[in-house]
Protein backbone atom coordinates (compact mmCIF):
# COMPACT_ATOMS: atom_id res chain seq x y z
CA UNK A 1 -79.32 166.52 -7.75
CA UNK A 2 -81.76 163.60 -7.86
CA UNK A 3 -81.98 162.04 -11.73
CA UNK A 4 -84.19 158.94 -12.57
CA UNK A 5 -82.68 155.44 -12.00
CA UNK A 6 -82.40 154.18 -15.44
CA UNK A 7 -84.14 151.15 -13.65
CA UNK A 8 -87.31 152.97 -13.08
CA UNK A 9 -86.86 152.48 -8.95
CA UNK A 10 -85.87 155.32 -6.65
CA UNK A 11 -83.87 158.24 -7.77
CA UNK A 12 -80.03 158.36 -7.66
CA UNK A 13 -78.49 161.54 -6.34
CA UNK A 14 -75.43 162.65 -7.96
CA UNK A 15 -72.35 165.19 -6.44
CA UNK A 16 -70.63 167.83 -8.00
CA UNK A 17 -68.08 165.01 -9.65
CA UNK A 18 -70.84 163.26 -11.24
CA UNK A 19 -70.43 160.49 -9.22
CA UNK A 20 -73.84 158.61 -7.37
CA UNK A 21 -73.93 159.47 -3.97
CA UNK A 22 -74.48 156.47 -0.88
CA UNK A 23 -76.68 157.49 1.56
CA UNK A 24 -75.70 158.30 4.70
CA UNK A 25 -77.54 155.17 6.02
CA UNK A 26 -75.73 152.56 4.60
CA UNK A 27 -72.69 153.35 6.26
CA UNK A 28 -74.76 152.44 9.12
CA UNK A 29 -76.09 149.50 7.68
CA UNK A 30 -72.44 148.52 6.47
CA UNK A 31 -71.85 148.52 10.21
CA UNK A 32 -74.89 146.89 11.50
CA UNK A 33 -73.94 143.74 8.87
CA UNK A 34 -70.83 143.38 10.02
CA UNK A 35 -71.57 143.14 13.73
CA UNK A 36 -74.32 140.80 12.79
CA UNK A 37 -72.11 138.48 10.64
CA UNK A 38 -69.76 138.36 13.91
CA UNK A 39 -73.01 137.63 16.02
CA UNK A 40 -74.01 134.93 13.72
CA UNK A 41 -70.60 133.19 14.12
CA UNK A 42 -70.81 133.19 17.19
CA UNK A 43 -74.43 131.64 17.01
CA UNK A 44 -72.83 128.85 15.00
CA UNK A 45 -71.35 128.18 18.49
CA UNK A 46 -73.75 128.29 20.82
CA UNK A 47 -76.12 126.12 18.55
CA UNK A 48 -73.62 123.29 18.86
CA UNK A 49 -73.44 123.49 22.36
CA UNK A 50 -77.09 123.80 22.99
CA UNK A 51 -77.70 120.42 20.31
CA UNK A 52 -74.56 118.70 23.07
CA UNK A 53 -75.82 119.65 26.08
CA UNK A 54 -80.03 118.84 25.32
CA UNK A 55 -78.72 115.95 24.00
CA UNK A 56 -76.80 114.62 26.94
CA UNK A 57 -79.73 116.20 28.84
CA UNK A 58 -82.34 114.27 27.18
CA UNK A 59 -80.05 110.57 27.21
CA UNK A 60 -81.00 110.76 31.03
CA UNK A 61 -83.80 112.17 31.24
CA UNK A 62 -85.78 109.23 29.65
CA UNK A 63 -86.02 110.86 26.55
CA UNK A 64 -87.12 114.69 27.74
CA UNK A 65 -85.67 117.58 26.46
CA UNK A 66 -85.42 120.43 28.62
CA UNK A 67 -87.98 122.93 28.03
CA UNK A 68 -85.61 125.83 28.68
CA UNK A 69 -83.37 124.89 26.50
CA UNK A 70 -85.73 124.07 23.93
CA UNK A 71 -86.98 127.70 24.31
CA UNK A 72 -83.58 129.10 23.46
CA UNK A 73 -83.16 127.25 21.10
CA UNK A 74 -86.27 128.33 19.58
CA UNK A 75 -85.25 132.16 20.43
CA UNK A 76 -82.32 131.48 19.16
CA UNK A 77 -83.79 129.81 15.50
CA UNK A 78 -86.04 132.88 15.09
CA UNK A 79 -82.76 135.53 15.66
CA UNK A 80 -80.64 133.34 13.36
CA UNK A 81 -84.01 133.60 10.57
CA UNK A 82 -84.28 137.61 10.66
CA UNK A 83 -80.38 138.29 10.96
CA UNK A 84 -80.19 136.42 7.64
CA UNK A 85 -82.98 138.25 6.45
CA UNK A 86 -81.94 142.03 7.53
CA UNK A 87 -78.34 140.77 5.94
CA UNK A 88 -79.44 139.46 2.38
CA UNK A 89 -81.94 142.74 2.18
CA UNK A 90 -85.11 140.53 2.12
CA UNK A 91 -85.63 142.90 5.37
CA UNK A 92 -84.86 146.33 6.54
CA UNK A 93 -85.56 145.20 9.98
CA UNK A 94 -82.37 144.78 12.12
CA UNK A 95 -82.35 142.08 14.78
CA UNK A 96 -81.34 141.86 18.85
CA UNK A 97 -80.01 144.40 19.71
CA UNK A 98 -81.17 146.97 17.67
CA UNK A 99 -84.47 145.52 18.35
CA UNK A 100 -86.76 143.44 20.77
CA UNK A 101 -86.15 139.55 21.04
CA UNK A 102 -89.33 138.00 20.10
C-alpha cells in the first residue's frame, strides 16, 4: 500500500509487516554498481598504462602522441565520467555495457 513520503517525493510502499518495501530494481542496480566499481578498478589500471606507454611513445616520437591512444584515452575519460555518475545517482543511465560507448 503506497503512503506519502513524509519528504513530499515519491510514495513509499509498505508490506504486510509495516516495513518499506525496495523495489525490485535496485537489486539490479545493487548489482550493476558493483560490477561497475570492479570495472572502474580496473580502469585505474589501464589509465596508468595508457599515461606509460603515450608517454614513452611520445619521448620518440619528437613530441607526438599517438592519436589512437589519445582516442582511448578520451573513450576511456568519458566511461570513467558517467560510471561515476550512474554510481553516485547524479544519473540513472548505466554505462558500457549496458549501453553504447560514445
Amino acid at each position: 500500500m503506497p503512503i506519502p513520503d513524509p519528504n513530499g517525493t515519491e510514495p513509499v510502499t509498505i508490506d504486510e509487516s509495516g516495513l518499506p518495501v525496495v523495489e525490485k530494481n535496485m537489486l539490479s542496480r545493487l548489482v550493476s554498481m558493483i560490477l561497475i566499481g570492479i570495472l572502474l578498478g580496473l580502469s585505474d589500471t589501464v589509465f596508468a598504462l595508457l599515461v606509460v606507454v603515450q608517454f614513452v611513445i611520445m619521448l620518440f616520437n619528437s613530441g607526438r602522441p599517438n592519436p589512437r591512444l589519445a582516442e582511448f584515452g578520451t573513450a576511456l575519460a568519458l566511461w570513467i565520467a558517467k560510471a561515476v555518475r550512474y554510481q553516485t545517482g547524479a544519473s540513472q543511465t548505466r554505462p558500457w555495457p549496458w549501453t553504447d560507448l560514445d
